[in-house]
N, C-alpha and C. Protein backbone atom coordinates (compact mmCIF):
# COMPACT_ATOMS: atom_id res chain seq x y z
N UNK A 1 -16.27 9.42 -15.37
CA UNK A 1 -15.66 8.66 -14.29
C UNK A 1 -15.84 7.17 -14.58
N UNK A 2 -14.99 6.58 -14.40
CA UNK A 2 -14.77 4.81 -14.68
C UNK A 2 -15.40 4.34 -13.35
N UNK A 3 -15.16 2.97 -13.35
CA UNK A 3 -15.74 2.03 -12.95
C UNK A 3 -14.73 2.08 -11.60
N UNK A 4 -13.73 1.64 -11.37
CA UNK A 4 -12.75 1.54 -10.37
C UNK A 4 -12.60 3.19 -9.43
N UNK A 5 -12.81 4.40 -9.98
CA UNK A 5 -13.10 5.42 -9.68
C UNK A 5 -14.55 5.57 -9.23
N UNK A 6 -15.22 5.36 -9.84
CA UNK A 6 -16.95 4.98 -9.35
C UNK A 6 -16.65 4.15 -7.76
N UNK A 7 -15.96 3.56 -8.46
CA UNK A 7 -16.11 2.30 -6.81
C UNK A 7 -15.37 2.88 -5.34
N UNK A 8 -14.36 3.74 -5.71
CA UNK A 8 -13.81 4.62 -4.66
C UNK A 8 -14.47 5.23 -4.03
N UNK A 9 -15.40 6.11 -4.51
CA UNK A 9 -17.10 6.70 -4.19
C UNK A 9 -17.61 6.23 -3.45
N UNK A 10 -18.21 5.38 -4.20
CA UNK A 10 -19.23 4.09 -3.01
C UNK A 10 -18.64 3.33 -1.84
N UNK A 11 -17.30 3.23 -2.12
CA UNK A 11 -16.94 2.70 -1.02
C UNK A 11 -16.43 3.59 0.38
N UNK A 12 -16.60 5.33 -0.01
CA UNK A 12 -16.52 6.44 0.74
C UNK A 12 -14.68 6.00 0.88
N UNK A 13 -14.04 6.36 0.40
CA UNK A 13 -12.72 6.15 0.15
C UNK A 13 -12.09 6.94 -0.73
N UNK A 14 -11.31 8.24 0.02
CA UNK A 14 -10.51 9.01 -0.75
C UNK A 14 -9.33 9.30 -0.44
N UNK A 15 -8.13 9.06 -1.62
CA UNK A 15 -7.09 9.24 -1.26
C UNK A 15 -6.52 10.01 -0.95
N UNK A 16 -5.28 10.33 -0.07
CA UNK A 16 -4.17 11.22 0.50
C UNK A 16 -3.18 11.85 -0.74
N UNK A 17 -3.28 12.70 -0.29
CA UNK A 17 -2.84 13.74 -1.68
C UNK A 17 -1.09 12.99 -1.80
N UNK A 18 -0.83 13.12 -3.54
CA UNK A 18 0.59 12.28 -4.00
C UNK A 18 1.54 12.80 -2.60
N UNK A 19 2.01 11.50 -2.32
CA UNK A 19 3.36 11.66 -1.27
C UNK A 19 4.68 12.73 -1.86
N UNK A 20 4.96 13.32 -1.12
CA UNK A 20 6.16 13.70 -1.48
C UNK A 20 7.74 13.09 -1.06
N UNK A 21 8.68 12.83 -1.85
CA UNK A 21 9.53 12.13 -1.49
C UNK A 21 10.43 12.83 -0.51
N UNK A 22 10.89 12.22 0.22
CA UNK A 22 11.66 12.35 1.68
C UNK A 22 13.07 12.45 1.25
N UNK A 23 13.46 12.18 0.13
CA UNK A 23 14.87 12.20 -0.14
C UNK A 23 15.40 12.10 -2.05
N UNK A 24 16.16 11.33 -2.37
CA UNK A 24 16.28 11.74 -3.61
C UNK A 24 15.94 10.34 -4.07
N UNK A 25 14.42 10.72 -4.85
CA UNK A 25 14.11 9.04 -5.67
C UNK A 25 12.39 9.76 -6.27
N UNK A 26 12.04 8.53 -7.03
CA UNK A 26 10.97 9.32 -7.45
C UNK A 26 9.58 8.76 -6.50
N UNK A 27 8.69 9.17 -6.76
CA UNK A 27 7.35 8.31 -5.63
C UNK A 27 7.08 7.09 -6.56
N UNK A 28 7.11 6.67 -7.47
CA UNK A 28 6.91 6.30 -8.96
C UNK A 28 7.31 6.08 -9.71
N UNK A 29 7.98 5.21 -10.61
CA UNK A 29 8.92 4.76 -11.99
C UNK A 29 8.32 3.68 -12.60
N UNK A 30 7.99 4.06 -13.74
CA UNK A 30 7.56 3.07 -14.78
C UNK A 30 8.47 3.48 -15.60
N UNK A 31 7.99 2.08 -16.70
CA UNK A 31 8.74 1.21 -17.69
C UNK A 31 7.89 0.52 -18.67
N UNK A 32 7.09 1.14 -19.74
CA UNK A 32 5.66 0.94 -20.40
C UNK A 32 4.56 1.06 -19.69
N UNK A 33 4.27 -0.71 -19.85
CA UNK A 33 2.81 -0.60 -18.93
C UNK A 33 3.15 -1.33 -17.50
N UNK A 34 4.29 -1.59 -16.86
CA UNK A 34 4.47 -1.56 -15.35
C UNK A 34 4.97 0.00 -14.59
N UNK A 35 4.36 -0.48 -13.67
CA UNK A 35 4.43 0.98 -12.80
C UNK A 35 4.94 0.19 -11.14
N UNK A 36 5.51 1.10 -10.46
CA UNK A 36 6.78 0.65 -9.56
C UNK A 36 6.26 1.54 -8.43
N UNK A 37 5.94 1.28 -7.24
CA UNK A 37 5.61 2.70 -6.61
C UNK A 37 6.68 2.52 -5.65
N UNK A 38 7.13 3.51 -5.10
CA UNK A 38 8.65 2.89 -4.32
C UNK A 38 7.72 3.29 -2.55
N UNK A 39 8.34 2.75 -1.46
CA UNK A 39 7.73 2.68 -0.42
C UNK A 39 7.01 4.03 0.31
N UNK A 40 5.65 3.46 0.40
CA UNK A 40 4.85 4.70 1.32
C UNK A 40 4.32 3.88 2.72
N UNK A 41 4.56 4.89 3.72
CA UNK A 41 3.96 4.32 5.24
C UNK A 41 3.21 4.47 5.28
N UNK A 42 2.93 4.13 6.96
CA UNK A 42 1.51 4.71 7.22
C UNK A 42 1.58 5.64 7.64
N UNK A 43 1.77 7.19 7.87
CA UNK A 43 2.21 8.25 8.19
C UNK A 43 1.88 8.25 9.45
N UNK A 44 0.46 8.16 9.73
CA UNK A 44 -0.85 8.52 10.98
C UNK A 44 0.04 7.14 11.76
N UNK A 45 0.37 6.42 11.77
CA UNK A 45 0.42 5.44 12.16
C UNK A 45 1.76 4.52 12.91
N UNK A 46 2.25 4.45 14.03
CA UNK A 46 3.59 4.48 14.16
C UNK A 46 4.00 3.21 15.50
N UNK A 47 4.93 2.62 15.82
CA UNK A 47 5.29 1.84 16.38
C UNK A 47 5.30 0.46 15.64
N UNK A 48 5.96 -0.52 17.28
CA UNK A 48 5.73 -1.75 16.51
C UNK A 48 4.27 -2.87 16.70
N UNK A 49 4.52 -3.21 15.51
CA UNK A 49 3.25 -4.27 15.88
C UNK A 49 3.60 -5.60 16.70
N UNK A 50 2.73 -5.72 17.68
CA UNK A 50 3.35 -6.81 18.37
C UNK A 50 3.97 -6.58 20.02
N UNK A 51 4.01 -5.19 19.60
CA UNK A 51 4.33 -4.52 21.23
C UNK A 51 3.54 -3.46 21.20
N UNK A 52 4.12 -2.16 21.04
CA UNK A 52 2.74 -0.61 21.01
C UNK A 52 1.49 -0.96 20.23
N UNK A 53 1.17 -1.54 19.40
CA UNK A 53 0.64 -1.61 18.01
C UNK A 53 -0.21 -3.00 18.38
N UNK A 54 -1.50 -3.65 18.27
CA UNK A 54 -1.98 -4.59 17.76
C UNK A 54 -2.16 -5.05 16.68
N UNK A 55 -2.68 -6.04 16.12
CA UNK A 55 -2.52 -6.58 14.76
C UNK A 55 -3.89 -5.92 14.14
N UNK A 56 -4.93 -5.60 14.63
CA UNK A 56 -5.83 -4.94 14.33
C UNK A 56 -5.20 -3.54 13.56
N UNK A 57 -4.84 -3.00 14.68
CA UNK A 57 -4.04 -1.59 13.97
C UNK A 57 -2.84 -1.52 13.07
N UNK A 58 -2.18 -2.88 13.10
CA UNK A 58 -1.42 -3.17 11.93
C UNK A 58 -1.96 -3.26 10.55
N UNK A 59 -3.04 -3.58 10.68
CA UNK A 59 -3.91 -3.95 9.65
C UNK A 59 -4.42 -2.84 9.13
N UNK A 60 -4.99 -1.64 10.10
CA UNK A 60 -5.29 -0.50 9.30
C UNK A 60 -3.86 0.41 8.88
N UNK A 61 -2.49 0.29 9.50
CA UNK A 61 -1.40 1.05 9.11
C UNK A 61 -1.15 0.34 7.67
N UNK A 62 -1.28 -0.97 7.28
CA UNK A 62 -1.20 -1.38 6.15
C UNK A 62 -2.35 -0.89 5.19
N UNK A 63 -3.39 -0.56 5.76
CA UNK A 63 -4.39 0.17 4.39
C UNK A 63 -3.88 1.76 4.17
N UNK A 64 -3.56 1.95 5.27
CA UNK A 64 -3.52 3.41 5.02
C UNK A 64 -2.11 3.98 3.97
N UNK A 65 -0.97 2.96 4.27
CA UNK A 65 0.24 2.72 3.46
C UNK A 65 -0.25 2.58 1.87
N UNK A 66 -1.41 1.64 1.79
CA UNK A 66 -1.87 0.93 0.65
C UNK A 66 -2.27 2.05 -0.17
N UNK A 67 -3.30 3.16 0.80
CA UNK A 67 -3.93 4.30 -0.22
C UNK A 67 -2.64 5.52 -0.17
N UNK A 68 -1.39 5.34 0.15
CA UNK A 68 -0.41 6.08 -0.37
C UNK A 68 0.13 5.82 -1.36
N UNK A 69 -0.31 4.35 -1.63
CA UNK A 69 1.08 4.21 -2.73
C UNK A 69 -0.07 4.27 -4.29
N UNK A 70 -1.51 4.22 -3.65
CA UNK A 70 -2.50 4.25 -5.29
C UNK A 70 -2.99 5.79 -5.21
N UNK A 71 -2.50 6.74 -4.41
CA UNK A 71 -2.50 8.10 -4.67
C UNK A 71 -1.40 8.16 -5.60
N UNK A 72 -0.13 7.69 -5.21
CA UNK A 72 1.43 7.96 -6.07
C UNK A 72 0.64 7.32 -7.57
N UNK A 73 -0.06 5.96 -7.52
CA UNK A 73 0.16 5.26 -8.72
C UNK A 73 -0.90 6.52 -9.56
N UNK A 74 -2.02 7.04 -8.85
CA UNK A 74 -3.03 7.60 -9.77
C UNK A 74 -2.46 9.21 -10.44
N UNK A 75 -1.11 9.57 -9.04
CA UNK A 75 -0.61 10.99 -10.14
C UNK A 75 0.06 10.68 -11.04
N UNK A 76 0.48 9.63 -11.01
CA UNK A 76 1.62 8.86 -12.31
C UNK A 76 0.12 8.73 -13.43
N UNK A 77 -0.44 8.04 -13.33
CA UNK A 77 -1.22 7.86 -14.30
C UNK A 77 -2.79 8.22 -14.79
N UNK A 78 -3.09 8.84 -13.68
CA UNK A 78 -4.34 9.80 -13.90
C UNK A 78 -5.39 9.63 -13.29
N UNK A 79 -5.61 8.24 -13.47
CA UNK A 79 -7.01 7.68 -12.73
C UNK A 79 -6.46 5.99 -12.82
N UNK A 80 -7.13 5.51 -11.72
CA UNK A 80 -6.88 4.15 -11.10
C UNK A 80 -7.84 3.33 -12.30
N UNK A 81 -8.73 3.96 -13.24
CA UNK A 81 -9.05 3.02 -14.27
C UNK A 81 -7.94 2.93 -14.97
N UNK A 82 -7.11 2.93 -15.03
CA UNK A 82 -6.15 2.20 -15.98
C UNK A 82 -5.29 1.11 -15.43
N UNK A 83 -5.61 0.77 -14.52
CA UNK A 83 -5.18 -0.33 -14.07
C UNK A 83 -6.12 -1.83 -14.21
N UNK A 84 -4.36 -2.23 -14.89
CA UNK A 84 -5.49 -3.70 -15.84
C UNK A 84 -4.82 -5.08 -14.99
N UNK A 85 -3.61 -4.62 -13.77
CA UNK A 85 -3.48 -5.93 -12.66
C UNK A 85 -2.88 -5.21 -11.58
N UNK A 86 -2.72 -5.29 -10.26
CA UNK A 86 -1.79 -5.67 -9.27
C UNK A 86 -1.20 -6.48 -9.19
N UNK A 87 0.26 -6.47 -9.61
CA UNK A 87 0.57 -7.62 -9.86
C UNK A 87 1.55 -7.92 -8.21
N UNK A 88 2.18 -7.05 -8.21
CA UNK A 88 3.22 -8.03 -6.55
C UNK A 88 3.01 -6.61 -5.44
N UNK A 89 2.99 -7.05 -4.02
CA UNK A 89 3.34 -6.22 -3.19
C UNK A 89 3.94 -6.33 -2.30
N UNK A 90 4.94 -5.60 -1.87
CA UNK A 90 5.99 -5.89 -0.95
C UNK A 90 5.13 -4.85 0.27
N UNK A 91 5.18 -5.80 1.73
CA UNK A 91 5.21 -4.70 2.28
C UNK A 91 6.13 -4.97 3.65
N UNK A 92 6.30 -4.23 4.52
CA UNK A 92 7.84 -4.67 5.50
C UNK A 92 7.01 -3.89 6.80
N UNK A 93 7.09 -4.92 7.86
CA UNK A 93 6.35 -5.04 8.89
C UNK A 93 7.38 -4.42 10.35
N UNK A 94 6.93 -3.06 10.58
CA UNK A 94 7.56 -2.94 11.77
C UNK A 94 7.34 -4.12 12.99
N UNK A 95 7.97 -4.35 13.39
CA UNK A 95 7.35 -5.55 14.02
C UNK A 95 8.38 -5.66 15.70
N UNK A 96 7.62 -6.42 16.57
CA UNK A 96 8.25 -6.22 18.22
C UNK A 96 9.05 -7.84 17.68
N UNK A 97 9.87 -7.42 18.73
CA UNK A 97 10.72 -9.17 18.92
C UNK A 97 9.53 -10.32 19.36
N UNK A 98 9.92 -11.62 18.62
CA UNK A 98 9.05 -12.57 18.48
C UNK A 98 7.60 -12.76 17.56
N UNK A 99 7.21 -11.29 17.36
CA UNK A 99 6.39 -11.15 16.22
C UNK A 99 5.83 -11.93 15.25
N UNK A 100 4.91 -12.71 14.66
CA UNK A 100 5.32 -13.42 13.57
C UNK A 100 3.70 -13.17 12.37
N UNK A 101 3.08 -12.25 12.70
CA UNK A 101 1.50 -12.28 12.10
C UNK A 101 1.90 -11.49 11.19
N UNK A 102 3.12 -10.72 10.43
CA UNK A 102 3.26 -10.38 9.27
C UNK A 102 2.27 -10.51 8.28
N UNK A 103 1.83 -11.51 7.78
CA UNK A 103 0.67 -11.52 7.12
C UNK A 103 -0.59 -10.80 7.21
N UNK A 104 -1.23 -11.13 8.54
CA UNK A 104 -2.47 -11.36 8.69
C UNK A 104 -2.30 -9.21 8.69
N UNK A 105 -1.06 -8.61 9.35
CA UNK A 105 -0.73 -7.09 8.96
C UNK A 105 -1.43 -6.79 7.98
N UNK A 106 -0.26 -7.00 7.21
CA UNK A 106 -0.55 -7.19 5.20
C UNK A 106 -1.96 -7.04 4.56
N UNK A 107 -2.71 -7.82 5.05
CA UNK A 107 -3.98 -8.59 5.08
C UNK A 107 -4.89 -6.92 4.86
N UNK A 108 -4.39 -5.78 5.86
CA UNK A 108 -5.36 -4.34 5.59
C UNK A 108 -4.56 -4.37 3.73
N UNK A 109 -3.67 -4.30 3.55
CA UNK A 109 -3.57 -3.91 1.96
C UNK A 109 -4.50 -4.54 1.22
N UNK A 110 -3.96 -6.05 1.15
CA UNK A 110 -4.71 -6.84 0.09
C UNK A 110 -6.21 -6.88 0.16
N UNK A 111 -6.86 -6.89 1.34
CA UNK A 111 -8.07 -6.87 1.43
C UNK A 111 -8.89 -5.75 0.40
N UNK A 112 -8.20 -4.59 0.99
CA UNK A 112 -8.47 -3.62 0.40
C UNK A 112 -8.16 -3.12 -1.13
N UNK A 113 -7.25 -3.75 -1.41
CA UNK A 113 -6.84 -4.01 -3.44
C UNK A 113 -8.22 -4.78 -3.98
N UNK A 114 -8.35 -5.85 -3.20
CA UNK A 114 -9.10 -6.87 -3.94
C UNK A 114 -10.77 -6.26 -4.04
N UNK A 115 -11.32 -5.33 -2.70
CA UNK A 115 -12.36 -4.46 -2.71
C UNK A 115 -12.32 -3.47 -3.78
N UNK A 116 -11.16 -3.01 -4.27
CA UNK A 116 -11.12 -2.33 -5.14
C UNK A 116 -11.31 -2.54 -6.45
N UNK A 117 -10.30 -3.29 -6.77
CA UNK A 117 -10.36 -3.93 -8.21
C UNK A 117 -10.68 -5.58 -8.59
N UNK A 118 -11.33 -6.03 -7.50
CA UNK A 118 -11.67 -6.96 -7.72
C UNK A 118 -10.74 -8.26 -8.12
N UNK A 119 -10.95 -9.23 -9.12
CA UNK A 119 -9.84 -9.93 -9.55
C UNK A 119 -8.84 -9.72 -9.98
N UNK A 120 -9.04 -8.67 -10.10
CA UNK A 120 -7.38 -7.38 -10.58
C UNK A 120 -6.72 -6.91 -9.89
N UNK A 121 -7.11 -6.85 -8.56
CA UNK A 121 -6.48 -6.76 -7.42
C UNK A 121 -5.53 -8.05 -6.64
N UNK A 122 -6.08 -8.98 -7.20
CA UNK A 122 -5.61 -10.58 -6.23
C UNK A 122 -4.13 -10.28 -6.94
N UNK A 123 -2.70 -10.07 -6.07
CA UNK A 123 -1.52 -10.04 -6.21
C UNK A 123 -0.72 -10.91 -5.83
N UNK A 124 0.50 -11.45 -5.80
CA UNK A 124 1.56 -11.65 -5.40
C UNK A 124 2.29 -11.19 -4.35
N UNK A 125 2.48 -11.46 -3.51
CA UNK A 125 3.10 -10.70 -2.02
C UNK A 125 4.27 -11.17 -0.87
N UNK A 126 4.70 -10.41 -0.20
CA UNK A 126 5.71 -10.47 0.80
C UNK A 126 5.24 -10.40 1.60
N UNK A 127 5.31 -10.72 3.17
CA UNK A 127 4.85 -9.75 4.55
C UNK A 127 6.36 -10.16 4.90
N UNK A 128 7.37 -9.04 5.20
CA UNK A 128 8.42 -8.89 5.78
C UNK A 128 8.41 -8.24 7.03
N UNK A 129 9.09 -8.82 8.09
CA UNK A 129 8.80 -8.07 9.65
C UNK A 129 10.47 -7.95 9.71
N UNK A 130 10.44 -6.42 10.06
CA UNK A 130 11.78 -5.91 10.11
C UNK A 130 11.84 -5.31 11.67
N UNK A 131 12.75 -4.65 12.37
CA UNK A 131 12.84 -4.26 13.55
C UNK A 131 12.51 -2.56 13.90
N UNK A 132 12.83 -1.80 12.92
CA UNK A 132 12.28 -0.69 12.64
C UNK A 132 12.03 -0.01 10.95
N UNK A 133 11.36 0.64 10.94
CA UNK A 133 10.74 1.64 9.96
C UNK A 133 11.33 3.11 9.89
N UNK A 134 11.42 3.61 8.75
CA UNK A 134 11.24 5.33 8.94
C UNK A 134 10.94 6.14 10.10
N UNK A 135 11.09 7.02 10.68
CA UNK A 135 10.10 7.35 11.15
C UNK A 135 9.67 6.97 11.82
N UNK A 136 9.79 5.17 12.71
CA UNK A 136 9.03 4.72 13.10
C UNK A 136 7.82 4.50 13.10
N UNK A 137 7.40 4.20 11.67
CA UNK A 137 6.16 4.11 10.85
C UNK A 137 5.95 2.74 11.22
N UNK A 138 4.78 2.10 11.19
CA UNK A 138 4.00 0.61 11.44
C UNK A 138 4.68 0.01 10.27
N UNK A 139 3.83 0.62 9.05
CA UNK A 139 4.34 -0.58 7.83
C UNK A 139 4.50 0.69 6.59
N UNK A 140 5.56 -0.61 5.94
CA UNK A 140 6.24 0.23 4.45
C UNK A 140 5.79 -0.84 3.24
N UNK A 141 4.83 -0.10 2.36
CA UNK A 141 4.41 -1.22 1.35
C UNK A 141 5.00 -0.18 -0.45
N UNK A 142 5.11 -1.38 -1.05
CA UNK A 142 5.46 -1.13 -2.66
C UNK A 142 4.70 -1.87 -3.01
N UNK A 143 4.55 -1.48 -4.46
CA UNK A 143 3.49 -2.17 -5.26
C UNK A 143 4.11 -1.90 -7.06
N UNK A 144 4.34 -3.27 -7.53
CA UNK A 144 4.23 -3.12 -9.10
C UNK A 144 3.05 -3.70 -9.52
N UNK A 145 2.30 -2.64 -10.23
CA UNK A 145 1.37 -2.86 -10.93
C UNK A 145 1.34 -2.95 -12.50
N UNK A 146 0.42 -3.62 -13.43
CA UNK A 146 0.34 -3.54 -15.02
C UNK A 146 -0.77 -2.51 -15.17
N UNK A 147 -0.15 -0.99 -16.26
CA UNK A 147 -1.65 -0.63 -16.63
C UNK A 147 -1.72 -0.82 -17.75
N UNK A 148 -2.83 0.08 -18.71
CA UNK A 148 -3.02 0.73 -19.75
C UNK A 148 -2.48 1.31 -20.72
């Protein structure tokens, strides 16, 4: 077991088994060493933020989105040690009219990348607040990452 896998451990953090796709696309597409994860919600997690939803709980619908899309990245590639950056993340903010803390949402992903992988985690990012979601899911995040 690696180091970034070690740290999943200790940090009592285990992921949600690979998503299955909802329609016709893959959970996953790479292209060498970038990897593409195409959007995972927060399943558990639903409304808007800003009206049903606080920014607190926006914040955990964005982690929980976050460990969908590094379950997708780890069946694509085996184990999360092979990841050598995070490089951008999109994520799209169910959000109530007038809304505007998009970010500070966001903020459960990145926090939680950067706990993970450390300076390998610090990414590039979006917080997009849209009017609805899937499902009426909280938040929809993607992630291109560089591995191994």
């Amino acid at each position: 077991m690696g180091e970034i896998e070690r740290r999943l451990n200790e940090l009592g953090i285990e992921l949600p088994p690979v998503p299955t796709p909802i329609g016709n696309y893959l959970p996953v597409n790479r292209h060498g060493n970038f990897v593409y994860t195409s959007g995972q919600g927060s399943r558990g997690i639903r409304g808007q933020v800003g009206g049903e939803l606080s920014v607190d709980q926006g914040y955990e619908a964005a982690r929980d989105a976050c460990l969908r899309c590094l379950a997708a990245l780890r069946g694509e590639i085996g184990t999360l040690d092979r990841v050598k950056k995070i490089f951008k993340v999109l994520g799209f903010i169910n959000s109530a009219p007038g809304f505007g803390q998009q970010p500070a949402v966001l903020n459960g992903c990145s926090d939680l990348l950067v706990k993970i992988f450390g300076e390998n985690g610090k990414h590039a990012r979006s917080a997009i607040g849209t009017s609805a979601l899937p499902n009426g899911i909280a938040v929809e995040i993607e992630m291109l990452v560089i591995v191994e």
